[in-house]
PDB file of N, CA and C in Angstrom:
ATOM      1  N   UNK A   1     109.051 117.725  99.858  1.00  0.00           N
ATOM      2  CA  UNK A   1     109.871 116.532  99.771  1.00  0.00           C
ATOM      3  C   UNK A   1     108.964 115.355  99.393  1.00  0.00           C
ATOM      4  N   UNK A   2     109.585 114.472  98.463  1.00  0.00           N
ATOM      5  CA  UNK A   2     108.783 113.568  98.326  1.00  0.00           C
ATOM      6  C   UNK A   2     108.993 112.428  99.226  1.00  0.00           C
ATOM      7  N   UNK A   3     107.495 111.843  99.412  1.00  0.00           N
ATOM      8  CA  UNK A   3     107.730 110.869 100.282  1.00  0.00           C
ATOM      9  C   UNK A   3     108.008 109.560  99.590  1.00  0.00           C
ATOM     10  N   UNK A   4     108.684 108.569 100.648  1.00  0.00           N
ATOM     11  CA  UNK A   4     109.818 107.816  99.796  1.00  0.00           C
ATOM     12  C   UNK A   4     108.850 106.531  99.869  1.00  0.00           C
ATOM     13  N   UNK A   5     108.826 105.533  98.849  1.00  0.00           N
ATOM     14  CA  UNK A   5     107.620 104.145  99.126  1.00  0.00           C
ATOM     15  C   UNK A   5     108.728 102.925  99.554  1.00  0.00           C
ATOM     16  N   UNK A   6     107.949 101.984  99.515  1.00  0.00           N
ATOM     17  CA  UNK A   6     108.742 100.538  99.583  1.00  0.00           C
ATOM     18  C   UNK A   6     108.947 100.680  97.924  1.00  0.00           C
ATOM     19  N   UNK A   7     110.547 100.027  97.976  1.00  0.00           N
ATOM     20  CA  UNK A   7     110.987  99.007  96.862  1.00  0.00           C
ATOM     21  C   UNK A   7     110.056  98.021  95.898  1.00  0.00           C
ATOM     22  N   UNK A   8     109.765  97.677  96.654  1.00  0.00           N
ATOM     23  CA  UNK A   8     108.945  96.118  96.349  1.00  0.00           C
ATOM     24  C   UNK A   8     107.728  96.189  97.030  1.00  0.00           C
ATOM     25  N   UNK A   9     107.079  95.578  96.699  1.00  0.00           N
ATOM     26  CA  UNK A   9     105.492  95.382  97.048  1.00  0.00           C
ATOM     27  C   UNK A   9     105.713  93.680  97.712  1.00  0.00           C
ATOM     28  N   UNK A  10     105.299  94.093  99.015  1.00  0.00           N
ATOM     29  CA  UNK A  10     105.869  92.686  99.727  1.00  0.00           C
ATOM     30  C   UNK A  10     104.322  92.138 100.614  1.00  0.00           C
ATOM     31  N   UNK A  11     103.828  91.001  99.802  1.00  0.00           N
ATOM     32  CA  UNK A  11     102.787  90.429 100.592  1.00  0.00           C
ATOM     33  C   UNK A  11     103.037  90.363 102.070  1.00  0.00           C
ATOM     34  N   UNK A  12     102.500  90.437 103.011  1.00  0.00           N
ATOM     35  CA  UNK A  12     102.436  90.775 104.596  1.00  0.00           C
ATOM     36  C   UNK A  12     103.902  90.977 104.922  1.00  0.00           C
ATOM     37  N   UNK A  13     103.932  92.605 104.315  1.00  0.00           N
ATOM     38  CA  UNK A  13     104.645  93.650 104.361  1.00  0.00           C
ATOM     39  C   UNK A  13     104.179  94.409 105.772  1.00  0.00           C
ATOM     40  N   UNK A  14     105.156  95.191 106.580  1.00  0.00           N
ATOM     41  CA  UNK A  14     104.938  96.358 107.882  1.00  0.00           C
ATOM     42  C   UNK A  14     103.988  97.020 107.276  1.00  0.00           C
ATOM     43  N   UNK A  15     103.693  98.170 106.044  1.00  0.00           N
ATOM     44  CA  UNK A  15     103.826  99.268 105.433  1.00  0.00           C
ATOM     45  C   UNK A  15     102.235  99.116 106.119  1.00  0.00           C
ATOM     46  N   UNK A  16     101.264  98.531 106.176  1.00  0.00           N
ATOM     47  CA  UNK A  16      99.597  98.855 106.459  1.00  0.00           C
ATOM     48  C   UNK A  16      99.666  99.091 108.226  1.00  0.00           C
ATOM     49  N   UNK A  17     100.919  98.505 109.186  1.00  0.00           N
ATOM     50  CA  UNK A  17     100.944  98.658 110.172  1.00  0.00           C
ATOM     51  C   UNK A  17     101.823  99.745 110.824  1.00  0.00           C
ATOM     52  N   UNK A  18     102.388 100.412 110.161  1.00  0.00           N
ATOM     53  CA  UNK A  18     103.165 101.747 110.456  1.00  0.00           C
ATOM     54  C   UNK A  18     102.365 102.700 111.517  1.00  0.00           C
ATOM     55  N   UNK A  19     101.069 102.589 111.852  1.00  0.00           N
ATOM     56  CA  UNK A  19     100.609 103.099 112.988  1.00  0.00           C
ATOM     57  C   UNK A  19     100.552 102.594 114.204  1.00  0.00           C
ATOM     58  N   UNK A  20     100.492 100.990 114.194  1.00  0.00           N
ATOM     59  CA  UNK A  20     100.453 100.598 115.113  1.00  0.00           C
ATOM     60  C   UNK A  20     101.814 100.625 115.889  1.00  0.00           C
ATOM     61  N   UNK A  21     103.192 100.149 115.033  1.00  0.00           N
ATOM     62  CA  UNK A  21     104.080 100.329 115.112  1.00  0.00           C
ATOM     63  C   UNK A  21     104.680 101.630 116.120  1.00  0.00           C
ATOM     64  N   UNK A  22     104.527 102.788 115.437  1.00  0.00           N
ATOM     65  CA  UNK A  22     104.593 104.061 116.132  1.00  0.00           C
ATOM     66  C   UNK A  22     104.563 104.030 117.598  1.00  0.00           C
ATOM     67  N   UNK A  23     103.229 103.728 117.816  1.00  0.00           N
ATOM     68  CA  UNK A  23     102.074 103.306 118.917  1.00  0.00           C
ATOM     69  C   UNK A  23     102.978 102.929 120.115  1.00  0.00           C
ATOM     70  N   UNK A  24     104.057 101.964 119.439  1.00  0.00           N
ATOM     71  CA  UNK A  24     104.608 101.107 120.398  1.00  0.00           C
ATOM     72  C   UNK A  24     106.478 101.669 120.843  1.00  0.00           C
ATOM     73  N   UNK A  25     106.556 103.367 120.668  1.00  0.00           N
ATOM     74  CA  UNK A  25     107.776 103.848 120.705  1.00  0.00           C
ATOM     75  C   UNK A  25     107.675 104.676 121.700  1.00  0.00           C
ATOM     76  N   UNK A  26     108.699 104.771 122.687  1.00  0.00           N
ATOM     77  CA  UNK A  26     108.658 105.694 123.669  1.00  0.00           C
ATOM     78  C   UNK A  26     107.741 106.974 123.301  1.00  0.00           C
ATOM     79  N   UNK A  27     106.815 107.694 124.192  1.00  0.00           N
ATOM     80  CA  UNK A  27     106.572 108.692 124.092  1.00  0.00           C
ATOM     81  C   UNK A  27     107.820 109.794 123.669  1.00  0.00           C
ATOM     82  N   UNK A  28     109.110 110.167 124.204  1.00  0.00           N
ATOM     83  CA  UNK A  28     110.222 110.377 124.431  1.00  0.00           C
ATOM     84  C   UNK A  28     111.392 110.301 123.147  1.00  0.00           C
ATOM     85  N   UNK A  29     110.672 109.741 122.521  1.00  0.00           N
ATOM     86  CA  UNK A  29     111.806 109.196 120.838  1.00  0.00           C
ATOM     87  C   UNK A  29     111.998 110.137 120.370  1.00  0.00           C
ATOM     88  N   UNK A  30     110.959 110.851 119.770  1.00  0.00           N
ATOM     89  CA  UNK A  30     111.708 112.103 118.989  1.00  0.00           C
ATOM     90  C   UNK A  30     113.196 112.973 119.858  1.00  0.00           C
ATOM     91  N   UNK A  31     112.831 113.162 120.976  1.00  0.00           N
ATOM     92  CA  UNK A  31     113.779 113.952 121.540  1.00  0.00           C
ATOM     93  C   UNK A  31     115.173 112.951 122.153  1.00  0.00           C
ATOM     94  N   UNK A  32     115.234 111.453 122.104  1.00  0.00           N
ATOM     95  CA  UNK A  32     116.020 111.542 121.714  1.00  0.00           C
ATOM     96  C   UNK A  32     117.270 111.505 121.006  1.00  0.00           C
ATOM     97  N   UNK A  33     118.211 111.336 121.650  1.00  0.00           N
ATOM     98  CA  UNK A  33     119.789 112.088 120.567  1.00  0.00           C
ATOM     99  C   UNK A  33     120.458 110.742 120.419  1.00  0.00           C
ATOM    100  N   UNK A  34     120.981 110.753 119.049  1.00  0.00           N
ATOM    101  CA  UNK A  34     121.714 109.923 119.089  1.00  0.00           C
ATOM    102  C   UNK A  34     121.313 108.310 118.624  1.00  0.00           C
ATOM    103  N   UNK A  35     119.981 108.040 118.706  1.00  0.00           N
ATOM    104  CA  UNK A  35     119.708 106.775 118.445  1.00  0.00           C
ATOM    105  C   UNK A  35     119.899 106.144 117.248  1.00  0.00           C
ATOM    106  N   UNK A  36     120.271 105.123 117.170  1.00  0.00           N
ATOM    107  CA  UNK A  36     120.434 103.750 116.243  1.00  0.00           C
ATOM    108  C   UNK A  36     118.969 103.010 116.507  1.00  0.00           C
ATOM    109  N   UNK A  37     118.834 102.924 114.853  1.00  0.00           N
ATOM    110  CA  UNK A  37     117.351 102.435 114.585  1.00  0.00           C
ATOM    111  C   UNK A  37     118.128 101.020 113.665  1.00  0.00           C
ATOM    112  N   UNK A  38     117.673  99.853 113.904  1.00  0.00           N
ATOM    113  CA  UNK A  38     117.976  98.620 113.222  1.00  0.00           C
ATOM    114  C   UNK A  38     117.086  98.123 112.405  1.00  0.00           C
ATOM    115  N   UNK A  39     116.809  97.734 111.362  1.00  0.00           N
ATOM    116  CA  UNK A  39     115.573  96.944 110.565  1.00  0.00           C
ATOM    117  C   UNK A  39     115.907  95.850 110.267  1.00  0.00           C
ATOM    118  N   UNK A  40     116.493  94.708 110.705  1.00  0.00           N
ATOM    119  CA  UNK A  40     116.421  93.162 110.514  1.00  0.00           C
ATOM    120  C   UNK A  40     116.327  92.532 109.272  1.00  0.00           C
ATOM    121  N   UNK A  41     114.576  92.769 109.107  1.00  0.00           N
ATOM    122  CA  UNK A  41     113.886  92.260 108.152  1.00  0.00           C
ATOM    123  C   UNK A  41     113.287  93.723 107.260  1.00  0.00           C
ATOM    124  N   UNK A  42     114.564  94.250 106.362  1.00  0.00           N
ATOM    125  CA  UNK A  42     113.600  95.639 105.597  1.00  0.00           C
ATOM    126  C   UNK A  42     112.659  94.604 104.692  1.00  0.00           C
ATOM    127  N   UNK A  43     112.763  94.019 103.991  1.00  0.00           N
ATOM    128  CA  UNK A  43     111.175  93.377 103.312  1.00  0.00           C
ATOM    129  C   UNK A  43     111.234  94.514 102.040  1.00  0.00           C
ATOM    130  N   UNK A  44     110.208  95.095 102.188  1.00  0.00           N
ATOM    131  CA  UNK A  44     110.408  95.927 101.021  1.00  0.00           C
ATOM    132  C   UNK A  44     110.848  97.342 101.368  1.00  0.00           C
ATOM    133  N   UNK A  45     110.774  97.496 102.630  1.00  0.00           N
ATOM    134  CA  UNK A  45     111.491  99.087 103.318  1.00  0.00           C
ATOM    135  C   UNK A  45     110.570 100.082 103.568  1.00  0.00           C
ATOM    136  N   UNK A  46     109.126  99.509 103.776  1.00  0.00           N
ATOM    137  CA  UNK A  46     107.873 100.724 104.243  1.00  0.00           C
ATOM    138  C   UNK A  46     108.282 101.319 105.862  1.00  0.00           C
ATOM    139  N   UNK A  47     108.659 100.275 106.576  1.00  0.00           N
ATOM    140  CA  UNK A  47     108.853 100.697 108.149  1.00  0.00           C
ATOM    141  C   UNK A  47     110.520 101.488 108.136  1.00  0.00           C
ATOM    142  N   UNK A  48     111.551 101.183 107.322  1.00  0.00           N
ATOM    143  CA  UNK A  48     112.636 101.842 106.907  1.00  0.00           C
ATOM    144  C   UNK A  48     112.371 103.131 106.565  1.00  0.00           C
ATOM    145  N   UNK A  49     111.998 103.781 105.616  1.00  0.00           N
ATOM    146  CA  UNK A  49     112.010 104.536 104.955  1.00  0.00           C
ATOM    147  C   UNK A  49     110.381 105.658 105.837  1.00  0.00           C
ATOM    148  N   UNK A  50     110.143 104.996 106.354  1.00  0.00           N
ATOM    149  CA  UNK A  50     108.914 105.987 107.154  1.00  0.00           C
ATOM    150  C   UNK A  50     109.878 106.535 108.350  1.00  0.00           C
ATOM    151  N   UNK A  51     110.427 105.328 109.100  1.00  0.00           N
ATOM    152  CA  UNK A  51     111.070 105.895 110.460  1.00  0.00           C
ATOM    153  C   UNK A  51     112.528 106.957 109.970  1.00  0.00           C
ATOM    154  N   UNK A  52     112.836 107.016 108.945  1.00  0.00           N
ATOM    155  CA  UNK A  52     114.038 107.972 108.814  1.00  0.00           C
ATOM    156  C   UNK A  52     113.278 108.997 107.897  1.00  0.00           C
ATOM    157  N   UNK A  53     111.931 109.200 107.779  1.00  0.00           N
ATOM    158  CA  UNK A  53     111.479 110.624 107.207  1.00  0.00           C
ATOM    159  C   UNK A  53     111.139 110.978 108.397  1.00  0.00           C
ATOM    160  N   UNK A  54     110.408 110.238 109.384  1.00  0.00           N
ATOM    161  CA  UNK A  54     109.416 111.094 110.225  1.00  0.00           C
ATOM    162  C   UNK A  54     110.572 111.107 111.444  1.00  0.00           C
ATOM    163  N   UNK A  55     111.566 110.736 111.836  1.00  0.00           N
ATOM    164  CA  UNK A  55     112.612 111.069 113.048  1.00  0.00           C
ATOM    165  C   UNK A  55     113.532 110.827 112.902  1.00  0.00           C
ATOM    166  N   UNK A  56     114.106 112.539 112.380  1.00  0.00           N
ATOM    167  CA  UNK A  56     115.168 113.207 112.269  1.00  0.00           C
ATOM    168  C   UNK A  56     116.503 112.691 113.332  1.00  0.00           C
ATOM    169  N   UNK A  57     115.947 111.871 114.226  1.00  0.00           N
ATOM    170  CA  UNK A  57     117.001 111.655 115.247  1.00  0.00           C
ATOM    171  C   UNK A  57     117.874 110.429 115.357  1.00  0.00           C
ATOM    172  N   UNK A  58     117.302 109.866 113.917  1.00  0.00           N
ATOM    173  CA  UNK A  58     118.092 108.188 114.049  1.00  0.00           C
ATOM    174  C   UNK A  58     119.347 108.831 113.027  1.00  0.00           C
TER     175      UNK A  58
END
């Protein structure tokens, strides 16, 4: 599968902080069910488009 990029190339864009980000999600997220994930500010859609490849559960 290909992995999906930002839209746009967005000066102080999420997309370089997507680890730290992570960092800061329940241990517990993947498993679970049902969640609604919100993005506010997609910007160019690096933190969008990462959190709906890597968990299948939103």
């Amino acid at each position: 599968m290909a992995k999906a990029k930002p839209f746009v190339k967005w000066v102080g864009g999420k997309g370089q902080l997507i680890d730290q980000l992570e960092a800061l999600l329940p241990a517990d997220f993947d498993t679970r069910e049902n969640v609604t994930y919100i993005e506010p500010f997609v910007g160019g859609g690096a933190v969008l488009f990462h959190m709906l490849q890597v968990h299948p559960n939103i």
